[in-house]
PDB file of N, CA and C in Angstrom:
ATOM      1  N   UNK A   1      83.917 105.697  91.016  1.00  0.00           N
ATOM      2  CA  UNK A   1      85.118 105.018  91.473  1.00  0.00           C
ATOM      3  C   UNK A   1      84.822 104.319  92.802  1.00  0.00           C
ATOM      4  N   UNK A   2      85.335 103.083  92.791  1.00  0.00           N
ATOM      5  CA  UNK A   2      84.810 102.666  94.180  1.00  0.00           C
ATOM      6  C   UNK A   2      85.937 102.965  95.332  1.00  0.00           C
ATOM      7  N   UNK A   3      85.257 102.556  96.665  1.00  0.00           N
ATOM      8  CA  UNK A   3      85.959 103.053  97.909  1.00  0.00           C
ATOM      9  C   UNK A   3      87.322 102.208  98.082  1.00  0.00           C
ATOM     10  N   UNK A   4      88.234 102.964  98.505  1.00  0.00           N
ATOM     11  CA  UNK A   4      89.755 102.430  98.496  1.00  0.00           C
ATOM     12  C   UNK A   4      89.579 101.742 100.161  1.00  0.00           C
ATOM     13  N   UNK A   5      90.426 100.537 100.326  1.00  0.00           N
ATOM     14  CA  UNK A   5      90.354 100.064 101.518  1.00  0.00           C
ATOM     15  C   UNK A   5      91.806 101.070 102.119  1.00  0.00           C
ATOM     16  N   UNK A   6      91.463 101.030 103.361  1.00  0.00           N
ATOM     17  CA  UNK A   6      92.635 101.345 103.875  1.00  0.00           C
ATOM     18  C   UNK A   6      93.649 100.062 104.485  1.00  0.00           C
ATOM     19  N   UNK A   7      94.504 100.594 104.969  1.00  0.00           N
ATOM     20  CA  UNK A   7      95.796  99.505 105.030  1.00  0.00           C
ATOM     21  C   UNK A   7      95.617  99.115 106.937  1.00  0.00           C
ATOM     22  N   UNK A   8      95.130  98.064 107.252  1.00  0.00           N
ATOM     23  CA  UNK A   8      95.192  97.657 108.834  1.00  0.00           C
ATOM     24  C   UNK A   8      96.022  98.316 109.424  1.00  0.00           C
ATOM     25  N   UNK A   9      97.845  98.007 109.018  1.00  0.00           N
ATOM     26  CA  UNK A   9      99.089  98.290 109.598  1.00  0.00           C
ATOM     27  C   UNK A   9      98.955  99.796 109.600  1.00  0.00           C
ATOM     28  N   UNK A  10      99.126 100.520 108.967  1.00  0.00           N
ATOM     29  CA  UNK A  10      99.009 101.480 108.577  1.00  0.00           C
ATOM     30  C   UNK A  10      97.855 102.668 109.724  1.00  0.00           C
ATOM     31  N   UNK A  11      96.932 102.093 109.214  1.00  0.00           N
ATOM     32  CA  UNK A  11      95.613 103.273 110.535  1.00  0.00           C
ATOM     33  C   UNK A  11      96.251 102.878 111.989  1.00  0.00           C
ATOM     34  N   UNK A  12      97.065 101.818 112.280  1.00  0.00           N
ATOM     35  CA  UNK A  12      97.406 101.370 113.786  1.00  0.00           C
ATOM     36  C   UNK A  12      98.221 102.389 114.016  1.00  0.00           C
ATOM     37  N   UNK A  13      99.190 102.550 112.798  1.00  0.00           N
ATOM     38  CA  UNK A  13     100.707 103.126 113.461  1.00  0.00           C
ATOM     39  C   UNK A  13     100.584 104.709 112.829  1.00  0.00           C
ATOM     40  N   UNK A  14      99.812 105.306 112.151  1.00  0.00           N
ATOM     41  CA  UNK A  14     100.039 106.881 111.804  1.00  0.00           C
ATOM     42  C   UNK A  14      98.705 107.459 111.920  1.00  0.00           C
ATOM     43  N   UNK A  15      99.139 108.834 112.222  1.00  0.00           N
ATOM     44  CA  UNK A  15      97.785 109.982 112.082  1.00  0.00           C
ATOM     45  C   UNK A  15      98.153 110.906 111.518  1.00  0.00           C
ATOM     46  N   UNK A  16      96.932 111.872 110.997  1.00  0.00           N
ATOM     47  CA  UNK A  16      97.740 113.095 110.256  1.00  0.00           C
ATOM     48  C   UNK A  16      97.216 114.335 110.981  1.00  0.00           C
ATOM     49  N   UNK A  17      97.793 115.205 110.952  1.00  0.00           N
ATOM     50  CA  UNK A  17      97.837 116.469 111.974  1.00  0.00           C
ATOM     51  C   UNK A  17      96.501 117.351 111.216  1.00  0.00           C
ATOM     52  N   UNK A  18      96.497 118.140 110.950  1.00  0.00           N
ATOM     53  CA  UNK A  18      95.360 119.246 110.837  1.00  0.00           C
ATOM     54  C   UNK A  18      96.287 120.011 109.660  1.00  0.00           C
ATOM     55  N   UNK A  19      97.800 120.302 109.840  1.00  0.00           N
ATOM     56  CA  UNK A  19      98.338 120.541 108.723  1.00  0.00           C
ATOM     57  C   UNK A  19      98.733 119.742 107.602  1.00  0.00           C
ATOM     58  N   UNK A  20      98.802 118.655 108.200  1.00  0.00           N
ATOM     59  CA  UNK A  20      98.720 117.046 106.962  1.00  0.00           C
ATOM     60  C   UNK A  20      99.828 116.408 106.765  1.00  0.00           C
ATOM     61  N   UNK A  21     100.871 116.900 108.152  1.00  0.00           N
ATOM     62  CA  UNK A  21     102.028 115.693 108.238  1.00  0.00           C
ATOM     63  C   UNK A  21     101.408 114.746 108.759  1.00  0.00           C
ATOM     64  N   UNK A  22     102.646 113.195 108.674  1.00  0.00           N
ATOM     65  CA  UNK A  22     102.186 112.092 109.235  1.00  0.00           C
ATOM     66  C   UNK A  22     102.417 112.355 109.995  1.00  0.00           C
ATOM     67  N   UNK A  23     101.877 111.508 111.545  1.00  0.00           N
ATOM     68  CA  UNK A  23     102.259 111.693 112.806  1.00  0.00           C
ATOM     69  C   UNK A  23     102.697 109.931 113.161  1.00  0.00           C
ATOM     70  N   UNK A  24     104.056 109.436 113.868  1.00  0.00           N
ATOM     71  CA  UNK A  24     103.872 108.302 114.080  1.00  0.00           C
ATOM     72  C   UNK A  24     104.717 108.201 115.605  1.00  0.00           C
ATOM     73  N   UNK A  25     105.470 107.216 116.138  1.00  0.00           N
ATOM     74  CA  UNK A  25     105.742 106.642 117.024  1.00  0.00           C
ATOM     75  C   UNK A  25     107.070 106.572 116.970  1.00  0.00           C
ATOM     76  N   UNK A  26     107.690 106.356 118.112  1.00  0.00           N
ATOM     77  CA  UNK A  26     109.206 106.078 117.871  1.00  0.00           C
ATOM     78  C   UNK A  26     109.262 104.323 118.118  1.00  0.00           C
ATOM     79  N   UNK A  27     110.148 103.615 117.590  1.00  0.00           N
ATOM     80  CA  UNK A  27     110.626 102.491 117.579  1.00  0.00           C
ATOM     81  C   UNK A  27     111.298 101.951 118.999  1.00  0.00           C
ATOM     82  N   UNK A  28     111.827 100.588 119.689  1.00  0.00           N
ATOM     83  CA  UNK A  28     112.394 100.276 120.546  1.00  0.00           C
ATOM     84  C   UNK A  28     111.606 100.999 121.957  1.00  0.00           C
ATOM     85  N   UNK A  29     110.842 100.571 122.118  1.00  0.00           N
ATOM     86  CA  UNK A  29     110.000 101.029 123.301  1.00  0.00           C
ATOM     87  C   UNK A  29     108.823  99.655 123.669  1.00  0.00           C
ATOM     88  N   UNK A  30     109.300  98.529 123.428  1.00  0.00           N
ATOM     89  CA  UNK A  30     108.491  97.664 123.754  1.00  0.00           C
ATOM     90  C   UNK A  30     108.739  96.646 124.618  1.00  0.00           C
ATOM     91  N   UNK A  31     109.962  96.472 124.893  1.00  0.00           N
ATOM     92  CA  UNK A  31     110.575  95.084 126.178  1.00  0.00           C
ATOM     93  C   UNK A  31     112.172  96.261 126.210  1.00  0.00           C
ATOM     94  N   UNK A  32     112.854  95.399 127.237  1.00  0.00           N
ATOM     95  CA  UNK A  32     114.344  95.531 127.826  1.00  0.00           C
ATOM     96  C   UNK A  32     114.256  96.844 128.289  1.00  0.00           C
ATOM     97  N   UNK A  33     113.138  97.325 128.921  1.00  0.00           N
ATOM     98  CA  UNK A  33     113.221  99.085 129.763  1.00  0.00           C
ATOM     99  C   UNK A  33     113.930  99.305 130.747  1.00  0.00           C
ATOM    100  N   UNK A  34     114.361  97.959 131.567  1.00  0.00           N
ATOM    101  CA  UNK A  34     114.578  98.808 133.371  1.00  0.00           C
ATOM    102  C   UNK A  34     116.023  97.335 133.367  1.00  0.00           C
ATOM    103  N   UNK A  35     117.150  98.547 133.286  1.00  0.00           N
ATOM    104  CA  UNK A  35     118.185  97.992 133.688  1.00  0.00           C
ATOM    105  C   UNK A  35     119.212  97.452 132.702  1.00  0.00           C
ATOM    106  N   UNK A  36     118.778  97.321 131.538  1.00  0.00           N
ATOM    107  CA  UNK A  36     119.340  96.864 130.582  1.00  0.00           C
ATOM    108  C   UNK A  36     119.958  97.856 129.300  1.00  0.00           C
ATOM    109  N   UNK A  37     119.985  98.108 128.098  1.00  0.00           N
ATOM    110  CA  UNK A  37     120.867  99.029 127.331  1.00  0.00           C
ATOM    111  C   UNK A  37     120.012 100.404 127.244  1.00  0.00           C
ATOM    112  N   UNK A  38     118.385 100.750 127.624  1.00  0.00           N
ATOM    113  CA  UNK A  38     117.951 102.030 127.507  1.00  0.00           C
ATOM    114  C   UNK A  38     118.342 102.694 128.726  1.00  0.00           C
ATOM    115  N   UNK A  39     119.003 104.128 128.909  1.00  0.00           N
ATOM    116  CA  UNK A  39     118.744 104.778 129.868  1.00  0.00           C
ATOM    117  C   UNK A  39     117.682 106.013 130.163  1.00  0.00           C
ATOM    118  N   UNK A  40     117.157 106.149 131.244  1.00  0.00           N
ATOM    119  CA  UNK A  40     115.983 106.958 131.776  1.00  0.00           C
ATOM    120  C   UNK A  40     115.826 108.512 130.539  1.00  0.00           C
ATOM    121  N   UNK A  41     116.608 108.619 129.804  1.00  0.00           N
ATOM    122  CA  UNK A  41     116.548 110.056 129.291  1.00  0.00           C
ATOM    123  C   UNK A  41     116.258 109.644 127.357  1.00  0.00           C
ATOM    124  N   UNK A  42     116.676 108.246 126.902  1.00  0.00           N
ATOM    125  CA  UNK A  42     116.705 107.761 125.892  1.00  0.00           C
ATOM    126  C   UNK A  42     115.257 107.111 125.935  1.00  0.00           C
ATOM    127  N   UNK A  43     114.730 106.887 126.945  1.00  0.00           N
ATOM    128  CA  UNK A  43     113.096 106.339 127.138  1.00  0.00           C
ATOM    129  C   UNK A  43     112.202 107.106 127.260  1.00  0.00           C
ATOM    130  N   UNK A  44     112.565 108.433 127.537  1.00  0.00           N
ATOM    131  CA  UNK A  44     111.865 109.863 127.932  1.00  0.00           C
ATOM    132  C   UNK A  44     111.507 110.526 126.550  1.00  0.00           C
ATOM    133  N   UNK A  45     112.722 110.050 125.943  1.00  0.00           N
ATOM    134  CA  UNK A  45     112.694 110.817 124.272  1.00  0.00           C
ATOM    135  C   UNK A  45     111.770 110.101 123.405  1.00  0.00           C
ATOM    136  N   UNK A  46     112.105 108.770 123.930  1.00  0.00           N
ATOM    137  CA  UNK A  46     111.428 107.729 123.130  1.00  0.00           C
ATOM    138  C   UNK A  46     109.315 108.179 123.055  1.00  0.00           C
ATOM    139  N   UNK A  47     109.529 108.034 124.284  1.00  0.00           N
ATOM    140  CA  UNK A  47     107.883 108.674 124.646  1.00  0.00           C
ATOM    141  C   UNK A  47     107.132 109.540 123.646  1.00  0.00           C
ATOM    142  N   UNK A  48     108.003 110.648 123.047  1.00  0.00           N
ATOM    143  CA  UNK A  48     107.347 111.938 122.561  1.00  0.00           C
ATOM    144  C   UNK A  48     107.079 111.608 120.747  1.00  0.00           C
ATOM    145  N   UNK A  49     105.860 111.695 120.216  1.00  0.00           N
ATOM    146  CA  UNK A  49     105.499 111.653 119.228  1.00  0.00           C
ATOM    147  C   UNK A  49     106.666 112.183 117.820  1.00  0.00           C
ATOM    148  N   UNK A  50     106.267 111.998 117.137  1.00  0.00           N
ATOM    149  CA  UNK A  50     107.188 112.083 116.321  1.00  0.00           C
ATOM    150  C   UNK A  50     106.844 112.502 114.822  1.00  0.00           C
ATOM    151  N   UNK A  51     107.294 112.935 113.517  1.00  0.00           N
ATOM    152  CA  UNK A  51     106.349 112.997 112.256  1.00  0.00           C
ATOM    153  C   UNK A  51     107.740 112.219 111.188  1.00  0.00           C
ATOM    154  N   UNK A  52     106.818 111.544 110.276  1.00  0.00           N
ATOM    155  CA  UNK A  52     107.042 110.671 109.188  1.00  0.00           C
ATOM    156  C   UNK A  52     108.322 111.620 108.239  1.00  0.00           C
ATOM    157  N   UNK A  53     109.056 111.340 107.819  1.00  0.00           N
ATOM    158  CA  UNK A  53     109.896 111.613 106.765  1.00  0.00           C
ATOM    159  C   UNK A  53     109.104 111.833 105.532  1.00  0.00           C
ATOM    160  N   UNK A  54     109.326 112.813 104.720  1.00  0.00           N
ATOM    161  CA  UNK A  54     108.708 113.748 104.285  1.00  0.00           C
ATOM    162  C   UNK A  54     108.551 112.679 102.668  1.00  0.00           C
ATOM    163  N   UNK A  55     110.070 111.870 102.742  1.00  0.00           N
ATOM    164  CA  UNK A  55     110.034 111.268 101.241  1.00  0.00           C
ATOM    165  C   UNK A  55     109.174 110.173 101.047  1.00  0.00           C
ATOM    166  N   UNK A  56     108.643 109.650 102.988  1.00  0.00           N
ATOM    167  CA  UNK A  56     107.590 108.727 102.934  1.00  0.00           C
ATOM    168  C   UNK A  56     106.093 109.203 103.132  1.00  0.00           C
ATOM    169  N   UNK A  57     105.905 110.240 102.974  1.00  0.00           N
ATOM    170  CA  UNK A  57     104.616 110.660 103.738  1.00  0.00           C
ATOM    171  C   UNK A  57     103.478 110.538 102.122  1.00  0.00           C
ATOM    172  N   UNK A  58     103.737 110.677 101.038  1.00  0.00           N
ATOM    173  CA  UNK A  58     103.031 110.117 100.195  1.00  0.00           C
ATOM    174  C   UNK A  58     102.311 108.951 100.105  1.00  0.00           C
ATOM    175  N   UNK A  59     103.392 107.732 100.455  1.00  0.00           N
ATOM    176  CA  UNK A  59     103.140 106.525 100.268  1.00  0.00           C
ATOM    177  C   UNK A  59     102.250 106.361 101.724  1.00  0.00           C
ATOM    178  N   UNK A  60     102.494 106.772 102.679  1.00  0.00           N
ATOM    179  CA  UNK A  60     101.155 106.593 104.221  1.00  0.00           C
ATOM    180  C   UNK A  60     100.472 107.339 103.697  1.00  0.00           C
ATOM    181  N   UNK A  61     100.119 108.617 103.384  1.00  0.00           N
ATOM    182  CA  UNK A  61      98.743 109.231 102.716  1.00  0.00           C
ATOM    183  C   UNK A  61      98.189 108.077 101.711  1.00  0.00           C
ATOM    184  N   UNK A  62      98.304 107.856 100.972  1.00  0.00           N
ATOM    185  CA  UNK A  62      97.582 106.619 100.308  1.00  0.00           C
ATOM    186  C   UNK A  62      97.265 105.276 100.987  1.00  0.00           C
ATOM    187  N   UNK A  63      97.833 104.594 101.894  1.00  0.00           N
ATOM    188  CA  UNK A  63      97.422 103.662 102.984  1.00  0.00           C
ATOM    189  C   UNK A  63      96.413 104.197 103.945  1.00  0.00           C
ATOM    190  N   UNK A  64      96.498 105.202 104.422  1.00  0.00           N
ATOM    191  CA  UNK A  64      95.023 106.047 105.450  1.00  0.00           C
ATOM    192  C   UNK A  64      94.083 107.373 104.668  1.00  0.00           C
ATOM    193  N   UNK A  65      93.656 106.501 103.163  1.00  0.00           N
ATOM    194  CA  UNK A  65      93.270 107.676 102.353  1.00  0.00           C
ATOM    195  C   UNK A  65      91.977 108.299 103.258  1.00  0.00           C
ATOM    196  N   UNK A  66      91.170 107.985 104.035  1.00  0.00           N
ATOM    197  CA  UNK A  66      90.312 108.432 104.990  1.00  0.00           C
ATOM    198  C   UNK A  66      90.517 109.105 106.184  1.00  0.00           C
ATOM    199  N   UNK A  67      91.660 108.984 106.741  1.00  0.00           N
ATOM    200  CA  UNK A  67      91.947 109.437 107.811  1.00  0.00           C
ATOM    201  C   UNK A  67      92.072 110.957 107.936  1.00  0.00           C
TER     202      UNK A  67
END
């Protein structure tokens, strides 16, 4: 069988733990930080890693079949 490519988007934005959830990022953390609709405790949260929804974690296991 030949080697499956993996997905660009995909290896950027997830990892998988040692127990084999996805691991990804939280959203809205890229412009409008200081002064505008985020406050200091909603940017704090934002920071902390996060894991994939369980009904999607199939479909990213097959995009980072190497990882």
């Amino acid at each position: 069988m030949p080697k499956l490519k993996t997905h660009s988007g995909a290896k950027k934005r997830f990892s998988l733990t040692k127990s084999g959830k996805v691991k990804r990022a939280h959203a809205n953390k890229r412009h409008l930080l200081n002064g505008h609709d985020k406050d200091t405790k909603r940017k704090r949260g934002l920071r902390a890693g996060a894991y994939a929804d369980k009904t999607n974690e199939p479909a990213i296991k097959r995009m980072i079949p190497y990882k």
